[in-house]
Protein backbone atom coordinates (compact mmCIF):
# COMPACT_ATOMS: atom_id res chain seq x y z
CA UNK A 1 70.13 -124.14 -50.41
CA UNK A 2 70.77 -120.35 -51.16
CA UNK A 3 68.19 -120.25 -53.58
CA UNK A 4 65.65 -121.44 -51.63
CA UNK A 5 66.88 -118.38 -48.69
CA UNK A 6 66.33 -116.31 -51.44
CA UNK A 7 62.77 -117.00 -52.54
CA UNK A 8 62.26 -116.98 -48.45
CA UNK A 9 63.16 -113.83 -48.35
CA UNK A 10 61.79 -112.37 -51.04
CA UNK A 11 58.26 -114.00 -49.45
CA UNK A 12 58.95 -112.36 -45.87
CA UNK A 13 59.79 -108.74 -47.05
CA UNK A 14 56.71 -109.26 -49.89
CA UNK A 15 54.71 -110.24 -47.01
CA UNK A 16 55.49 -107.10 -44.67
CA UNK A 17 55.13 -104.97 -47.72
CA UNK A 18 51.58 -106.38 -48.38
CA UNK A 19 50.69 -106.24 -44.65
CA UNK A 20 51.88 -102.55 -44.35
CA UNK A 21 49.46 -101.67 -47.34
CA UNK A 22 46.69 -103.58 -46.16
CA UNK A 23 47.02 -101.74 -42.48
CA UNK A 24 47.44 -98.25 -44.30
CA UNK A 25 44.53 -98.57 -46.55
CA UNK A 26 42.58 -99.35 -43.27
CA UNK A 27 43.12 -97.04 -41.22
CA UNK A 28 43.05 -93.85 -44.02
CA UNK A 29 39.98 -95.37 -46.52
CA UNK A 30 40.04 -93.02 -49.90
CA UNK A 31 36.18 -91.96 -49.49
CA UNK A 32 34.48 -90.85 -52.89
CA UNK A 33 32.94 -87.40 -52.01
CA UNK A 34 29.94 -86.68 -53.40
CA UNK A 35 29.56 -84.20 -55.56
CA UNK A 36 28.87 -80.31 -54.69
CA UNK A 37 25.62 -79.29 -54.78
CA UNK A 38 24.62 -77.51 -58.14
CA UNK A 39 27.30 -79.45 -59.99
CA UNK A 40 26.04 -82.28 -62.16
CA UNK A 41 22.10 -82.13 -60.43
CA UNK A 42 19.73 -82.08 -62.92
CA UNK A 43 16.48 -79.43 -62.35
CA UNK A 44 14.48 -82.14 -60.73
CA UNK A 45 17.09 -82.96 -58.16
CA UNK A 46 17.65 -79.79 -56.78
CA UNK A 47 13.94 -79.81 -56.69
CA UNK A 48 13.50 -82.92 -54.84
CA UNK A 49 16.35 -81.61 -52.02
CA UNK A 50 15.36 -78.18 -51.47
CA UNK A 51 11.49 -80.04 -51.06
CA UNK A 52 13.21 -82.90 -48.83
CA UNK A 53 14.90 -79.90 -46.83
CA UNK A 54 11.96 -78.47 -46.60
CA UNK A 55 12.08 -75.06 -48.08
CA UNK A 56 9.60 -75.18 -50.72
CA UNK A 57 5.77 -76.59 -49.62
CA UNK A 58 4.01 -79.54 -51.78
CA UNK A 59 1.86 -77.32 -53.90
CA UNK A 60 5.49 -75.40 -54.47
CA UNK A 61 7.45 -78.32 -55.30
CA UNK A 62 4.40 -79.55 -57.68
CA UNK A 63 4.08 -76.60 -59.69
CA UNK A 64 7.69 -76.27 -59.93
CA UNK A 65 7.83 -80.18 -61.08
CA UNK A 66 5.39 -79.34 -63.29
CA UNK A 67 7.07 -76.42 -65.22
CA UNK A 68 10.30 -78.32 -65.26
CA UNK A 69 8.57 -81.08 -67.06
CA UNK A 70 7.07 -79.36 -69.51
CA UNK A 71 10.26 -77.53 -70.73
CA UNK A 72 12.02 -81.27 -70.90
């Protein structure tokens, strides 16, 4: 009979401890940041964001695509 207290035990506390994880891991996620700009972009995705943001015009971006691709 003291065994099996044990074993209840052990299931209750293993229980809270799992619950307590879950409820931590919930309310403060681990987010993957993504990665600062200029790190790890190649040529043509800088190109594609500054043309997405709208600083460089469609003939710009082009010609720039261009050039990039003929140096690859």
């Amino acid at each position: 009979m003291i065994g099996f207290g044990f074993i209840g035990m052990i299931l209750f506390w293993g229980i809270i401890i799992m619950l307590a994880v879950t409820l931590i891991n919930m309310l403060f996620p681990i987010r993957n940041q993504p990665p600062k700009p200029g790190f790890d972009l190649s040529a043509v995705d800088i190109l594609q964001q500054r043309y997405a943001r709208g600083e460089i015009s469609r003939e710009e971006y082009q010609e720039m695509l261009h050039t990039i691709q003929q140096q690859q």
